[in-house]
PDB file of N, CA and C in Angstrom:
ATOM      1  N   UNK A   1     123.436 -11.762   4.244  1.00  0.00           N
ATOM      2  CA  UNK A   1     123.971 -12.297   3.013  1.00  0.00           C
ATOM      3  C   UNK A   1     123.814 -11.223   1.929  1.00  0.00           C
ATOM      4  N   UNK A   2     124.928 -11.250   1.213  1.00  0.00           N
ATOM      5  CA  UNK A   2     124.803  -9.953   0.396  1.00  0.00           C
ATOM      6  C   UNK A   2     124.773 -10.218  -1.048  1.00  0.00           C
ATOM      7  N   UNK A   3     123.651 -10.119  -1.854  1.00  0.00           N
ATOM      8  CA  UNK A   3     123.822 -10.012  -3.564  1.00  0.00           C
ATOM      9  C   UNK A   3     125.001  -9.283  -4.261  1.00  0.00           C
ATOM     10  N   UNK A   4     125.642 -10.280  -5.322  1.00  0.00           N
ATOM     11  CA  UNK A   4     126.849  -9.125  -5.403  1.00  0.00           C
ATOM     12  C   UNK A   4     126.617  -9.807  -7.133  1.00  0.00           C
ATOM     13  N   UNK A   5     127.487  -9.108  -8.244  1.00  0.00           N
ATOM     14  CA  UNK A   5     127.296  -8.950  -9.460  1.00  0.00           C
ATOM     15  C   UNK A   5     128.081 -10.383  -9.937  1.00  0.00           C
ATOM     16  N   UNK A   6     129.571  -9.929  -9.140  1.00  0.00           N
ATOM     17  CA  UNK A   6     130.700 -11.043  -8.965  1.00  0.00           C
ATOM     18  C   UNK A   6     131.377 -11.363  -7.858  1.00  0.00           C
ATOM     19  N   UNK A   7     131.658 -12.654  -8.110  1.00  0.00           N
ATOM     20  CA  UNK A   7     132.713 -12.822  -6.975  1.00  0.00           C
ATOM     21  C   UNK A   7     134.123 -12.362  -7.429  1.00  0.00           C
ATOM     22  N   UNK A   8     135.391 -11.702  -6.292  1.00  0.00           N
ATOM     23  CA  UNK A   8     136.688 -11.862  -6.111  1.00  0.00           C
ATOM     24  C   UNK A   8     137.356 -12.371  -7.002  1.00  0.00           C
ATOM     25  N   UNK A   9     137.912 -12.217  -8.097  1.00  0.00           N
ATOM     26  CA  UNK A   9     138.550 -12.696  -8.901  1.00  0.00           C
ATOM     27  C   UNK A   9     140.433 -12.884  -8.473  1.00  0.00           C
ATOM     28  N   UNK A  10     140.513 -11.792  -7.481  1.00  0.00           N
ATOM     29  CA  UNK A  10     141.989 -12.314  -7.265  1.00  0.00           C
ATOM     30  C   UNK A  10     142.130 -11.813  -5.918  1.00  0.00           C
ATOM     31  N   UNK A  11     143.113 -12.387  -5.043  1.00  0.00           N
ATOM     32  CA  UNK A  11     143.372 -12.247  -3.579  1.00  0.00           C
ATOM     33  C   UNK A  11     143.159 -10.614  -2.483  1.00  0.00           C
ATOM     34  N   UNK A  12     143.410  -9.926  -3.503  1.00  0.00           N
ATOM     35  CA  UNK A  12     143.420  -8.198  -3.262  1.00  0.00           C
ATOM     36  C   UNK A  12     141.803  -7.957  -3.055  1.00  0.00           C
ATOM     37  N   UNK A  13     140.998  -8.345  -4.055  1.00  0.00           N
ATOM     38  CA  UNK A  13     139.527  -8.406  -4.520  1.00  0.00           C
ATOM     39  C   UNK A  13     138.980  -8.765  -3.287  1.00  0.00           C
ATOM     40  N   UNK A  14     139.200 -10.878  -3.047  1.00  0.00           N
ATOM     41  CA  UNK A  14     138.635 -10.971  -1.888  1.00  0.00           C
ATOM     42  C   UNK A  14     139.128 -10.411  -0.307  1.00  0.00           C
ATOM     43  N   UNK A  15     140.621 -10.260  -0.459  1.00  0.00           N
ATOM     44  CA  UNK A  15     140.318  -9.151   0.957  1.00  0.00           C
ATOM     45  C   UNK A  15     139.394  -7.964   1.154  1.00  0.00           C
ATOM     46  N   UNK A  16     139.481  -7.424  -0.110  1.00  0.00           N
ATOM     47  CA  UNK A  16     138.795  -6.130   0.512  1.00  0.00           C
ATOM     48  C   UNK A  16     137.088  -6.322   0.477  1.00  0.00           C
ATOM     49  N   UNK A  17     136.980  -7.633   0.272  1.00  0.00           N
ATOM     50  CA  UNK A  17     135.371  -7.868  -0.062  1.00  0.00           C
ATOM     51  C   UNK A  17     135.369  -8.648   1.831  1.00  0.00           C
ATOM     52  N   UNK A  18     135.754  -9.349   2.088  1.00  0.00           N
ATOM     53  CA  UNK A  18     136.142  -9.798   3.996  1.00  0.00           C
ATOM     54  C   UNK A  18     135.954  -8.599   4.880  1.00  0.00           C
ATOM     55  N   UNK A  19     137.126  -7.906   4.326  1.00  0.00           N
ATOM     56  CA  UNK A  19     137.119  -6.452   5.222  1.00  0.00           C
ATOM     57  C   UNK A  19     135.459  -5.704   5.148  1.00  0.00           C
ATOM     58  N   UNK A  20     135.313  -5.601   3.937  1.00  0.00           N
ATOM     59  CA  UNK A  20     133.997  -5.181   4.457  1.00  0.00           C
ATOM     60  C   UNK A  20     132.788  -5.626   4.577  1.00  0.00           C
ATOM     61  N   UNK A  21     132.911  -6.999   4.876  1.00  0.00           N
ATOM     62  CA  UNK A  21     131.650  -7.904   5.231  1.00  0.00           C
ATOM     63  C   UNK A  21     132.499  -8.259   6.977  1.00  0.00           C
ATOM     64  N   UNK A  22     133.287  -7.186   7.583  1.00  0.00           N
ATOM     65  CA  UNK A  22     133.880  -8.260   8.699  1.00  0.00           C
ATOM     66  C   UNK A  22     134.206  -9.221   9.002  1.00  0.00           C
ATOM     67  N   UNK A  23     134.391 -10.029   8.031  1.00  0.00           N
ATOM     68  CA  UNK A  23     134.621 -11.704   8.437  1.00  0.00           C
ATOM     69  C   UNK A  23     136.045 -12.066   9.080  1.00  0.00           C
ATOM     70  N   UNK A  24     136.199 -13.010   9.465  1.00  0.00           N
ATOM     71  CA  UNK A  24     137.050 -13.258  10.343  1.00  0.00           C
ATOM     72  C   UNK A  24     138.101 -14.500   9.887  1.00  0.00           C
ATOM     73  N   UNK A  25     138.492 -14.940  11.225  1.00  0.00           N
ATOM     74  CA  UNK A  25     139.116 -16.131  10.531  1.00  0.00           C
ATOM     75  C   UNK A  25     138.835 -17.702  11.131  1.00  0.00           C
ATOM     76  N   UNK A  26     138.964 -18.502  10.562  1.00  0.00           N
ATOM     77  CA  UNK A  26     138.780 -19.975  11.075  1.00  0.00           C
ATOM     78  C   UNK A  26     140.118 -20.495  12.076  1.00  0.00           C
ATOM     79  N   UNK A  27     140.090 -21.944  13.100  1.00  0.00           N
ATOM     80  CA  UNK A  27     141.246 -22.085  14.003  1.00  0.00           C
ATOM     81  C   UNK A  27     142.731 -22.367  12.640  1.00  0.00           C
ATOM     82  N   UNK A  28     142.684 -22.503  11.704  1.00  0.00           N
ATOM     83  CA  UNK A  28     143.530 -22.803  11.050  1.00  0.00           C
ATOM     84  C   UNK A  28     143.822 -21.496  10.308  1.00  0.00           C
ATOM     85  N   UNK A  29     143.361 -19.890  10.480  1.00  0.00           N
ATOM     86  CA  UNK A  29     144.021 -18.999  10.134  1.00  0.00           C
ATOM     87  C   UNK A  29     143.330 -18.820   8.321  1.00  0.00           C
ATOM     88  N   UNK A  30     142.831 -19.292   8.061  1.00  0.00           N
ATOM     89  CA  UNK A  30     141.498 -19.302   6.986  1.00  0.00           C
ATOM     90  C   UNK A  30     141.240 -18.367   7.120  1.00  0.00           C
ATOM     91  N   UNK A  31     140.453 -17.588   5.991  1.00  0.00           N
ATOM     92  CA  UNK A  31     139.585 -15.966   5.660  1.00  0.00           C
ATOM     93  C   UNK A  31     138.339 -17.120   5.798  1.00  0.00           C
ATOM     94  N   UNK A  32     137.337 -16.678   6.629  1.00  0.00           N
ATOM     95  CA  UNK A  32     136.238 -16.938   6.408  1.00  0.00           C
ATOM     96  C   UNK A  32     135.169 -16.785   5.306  1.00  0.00           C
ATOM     97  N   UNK A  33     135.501 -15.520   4.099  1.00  0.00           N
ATOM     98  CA  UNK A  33     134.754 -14.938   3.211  1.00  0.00           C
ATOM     99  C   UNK A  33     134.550 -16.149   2.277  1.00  0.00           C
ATOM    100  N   UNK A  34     133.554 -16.366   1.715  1.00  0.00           N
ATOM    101  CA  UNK A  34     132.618 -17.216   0.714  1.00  0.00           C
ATOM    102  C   UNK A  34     132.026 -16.518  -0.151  1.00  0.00           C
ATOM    103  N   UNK A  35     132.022 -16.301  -1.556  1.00  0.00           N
ATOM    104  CA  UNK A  35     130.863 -16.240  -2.571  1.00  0.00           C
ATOM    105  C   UNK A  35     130.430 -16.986  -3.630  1.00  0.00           C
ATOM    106  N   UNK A  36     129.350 -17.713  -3.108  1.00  0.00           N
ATOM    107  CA  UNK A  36     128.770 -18.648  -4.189  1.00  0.00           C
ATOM    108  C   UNK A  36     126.990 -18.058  -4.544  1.00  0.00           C
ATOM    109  N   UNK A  37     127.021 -19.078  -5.584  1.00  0.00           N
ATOM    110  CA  UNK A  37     126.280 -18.726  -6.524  1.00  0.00           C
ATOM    111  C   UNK A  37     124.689 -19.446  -5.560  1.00  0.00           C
ATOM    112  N   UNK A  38     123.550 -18.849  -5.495  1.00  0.00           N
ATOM    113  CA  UNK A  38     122.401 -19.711  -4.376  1.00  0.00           C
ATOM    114  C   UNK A  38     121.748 -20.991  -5.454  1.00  0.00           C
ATOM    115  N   UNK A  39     121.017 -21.764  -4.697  1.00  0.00           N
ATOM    116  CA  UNK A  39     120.496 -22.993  -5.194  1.00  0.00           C
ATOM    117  C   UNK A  39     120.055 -22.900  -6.735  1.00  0.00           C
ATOM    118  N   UNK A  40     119.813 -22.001  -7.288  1.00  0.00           N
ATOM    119  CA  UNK A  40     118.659 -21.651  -8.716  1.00  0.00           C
ATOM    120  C   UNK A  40     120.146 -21.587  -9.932  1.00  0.00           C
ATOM    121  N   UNK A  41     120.985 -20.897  -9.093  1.00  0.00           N
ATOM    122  CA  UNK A  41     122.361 -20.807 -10.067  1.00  0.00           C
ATOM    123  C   UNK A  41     122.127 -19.158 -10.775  1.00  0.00           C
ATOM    124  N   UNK A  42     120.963 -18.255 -10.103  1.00  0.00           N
ATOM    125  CA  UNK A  42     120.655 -17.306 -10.429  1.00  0.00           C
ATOM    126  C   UNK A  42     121.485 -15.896 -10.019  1.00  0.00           C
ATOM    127  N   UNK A  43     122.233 -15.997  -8.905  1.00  0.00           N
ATOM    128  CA  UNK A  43     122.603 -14.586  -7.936  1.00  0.00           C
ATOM    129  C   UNK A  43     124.028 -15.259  -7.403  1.00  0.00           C
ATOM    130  N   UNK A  44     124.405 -14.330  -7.018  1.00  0.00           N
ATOM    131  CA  UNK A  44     126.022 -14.807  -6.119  1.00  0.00           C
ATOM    132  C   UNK A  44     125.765 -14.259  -4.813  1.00  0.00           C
ATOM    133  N   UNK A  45     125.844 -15.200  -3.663  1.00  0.00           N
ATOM    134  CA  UNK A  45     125.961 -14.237  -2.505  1.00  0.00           C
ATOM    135  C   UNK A  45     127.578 -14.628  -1.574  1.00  0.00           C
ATOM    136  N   UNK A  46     127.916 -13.378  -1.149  1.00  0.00           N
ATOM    137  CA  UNK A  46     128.408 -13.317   0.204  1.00  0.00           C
ATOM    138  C   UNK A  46     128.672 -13.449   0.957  1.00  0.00           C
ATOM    139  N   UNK A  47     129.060 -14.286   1.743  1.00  0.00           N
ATOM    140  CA  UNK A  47     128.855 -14.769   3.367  1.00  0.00           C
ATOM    141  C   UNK A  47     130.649 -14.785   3.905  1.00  0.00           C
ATOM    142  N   UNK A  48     129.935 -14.444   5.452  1.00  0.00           N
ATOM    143  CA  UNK A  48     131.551 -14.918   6.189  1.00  0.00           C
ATOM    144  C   UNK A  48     130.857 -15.941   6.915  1.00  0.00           C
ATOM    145  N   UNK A  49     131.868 -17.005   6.634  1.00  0.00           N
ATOM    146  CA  UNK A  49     131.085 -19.286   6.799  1.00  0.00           C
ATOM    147  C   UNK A  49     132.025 -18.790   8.491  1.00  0.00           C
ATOM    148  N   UNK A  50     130.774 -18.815   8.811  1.00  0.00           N
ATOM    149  CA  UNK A  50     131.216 -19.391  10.732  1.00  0.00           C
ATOM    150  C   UNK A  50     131.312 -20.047  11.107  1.00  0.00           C
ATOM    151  N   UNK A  51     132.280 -21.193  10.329  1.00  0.00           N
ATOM    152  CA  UNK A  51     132.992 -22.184  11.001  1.00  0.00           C
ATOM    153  C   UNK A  51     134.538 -22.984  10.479  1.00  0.00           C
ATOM    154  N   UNK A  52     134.758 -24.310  10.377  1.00  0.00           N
ATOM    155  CA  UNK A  52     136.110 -24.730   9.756  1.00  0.00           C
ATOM    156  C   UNK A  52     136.205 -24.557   8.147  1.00  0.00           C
ATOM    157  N   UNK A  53     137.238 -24.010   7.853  1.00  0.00           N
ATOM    158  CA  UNK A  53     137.132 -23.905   6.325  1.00  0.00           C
ATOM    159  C   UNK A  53     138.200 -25.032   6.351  1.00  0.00           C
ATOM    160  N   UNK A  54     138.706 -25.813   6.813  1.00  0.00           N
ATOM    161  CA  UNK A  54     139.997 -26.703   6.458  1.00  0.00           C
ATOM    162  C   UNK A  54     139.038 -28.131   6.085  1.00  0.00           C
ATOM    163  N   UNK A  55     139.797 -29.389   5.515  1.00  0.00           N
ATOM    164  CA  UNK A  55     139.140 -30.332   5.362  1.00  0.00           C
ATOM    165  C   UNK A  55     139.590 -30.912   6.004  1.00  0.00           C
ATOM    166  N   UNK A  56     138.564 -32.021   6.760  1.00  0.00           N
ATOM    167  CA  UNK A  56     138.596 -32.645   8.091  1.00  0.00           C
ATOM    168  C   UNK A  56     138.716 -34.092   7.456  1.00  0.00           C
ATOM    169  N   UNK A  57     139.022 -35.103   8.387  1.00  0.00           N
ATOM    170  CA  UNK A  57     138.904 -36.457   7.786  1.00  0.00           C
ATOM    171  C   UNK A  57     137.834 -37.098   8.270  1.00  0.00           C
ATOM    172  N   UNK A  58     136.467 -37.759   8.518  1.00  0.00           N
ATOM    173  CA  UNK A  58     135.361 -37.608   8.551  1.00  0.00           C
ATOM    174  C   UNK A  58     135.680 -38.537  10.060  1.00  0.00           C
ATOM    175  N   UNK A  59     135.044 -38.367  11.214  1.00  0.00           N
ATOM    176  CA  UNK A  59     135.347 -38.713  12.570  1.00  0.00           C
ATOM    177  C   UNK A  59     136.144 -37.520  13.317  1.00  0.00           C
ATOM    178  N   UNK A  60     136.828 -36.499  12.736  1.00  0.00           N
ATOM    179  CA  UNK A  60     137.763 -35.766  13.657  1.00  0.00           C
ATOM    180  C   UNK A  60     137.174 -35.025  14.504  1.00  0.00           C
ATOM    181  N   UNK A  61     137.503 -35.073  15.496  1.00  0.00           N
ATOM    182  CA  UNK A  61     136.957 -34.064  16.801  1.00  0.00           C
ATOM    183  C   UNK A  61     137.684 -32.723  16.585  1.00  0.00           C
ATOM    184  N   UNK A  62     136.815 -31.899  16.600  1.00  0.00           N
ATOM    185  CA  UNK A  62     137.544 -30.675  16.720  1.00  0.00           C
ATOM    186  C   UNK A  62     137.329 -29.852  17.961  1.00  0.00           C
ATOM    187  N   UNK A  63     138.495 -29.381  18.723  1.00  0.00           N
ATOM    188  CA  UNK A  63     138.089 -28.933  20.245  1.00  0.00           C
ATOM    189  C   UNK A  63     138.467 -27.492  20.191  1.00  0.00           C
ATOM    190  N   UNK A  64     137.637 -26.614  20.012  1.00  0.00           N
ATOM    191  CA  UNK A  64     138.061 -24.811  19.758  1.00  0.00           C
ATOM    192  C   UNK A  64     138.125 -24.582  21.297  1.00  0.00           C
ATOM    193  N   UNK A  65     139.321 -23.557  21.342  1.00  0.00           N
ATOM    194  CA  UNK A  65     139.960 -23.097  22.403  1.00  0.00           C
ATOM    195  C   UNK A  65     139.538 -22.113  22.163  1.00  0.00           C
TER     196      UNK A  65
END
């Protein structure tokens, strides 16, 4: 997880912030890249979220191929 100053302010920003954290993509073709702010509301971090970024309807099975 990486400390960063800011997050991505526009689409160009967060690609090249993905590209170089490697992140990937979700079954629905999603950028995996995330930057939020941690529990204190103090720091922004980083992350590529390893899993569904789509919203599910609460019961859905999801079966990854």
């Amino acid at each position: 997880m990486a400390v960063v100053d800011t997050c991505p302010t526009n689409l160009s920003e967060k690609e090249t912030a993905a590209k170089r954290l490697r992140c990937g993509t979700d079954m629905y073709g999603n950028n995996q890249y995330i930057c939020l702010p941690d529990t204190e509301k103090t720091s922004l971090h980083e992350i590529c979220y390893n899993g569904t970024m789509g919203i599910l309807e609460r019961g859905t099975v999801v079966i990854k191929t």
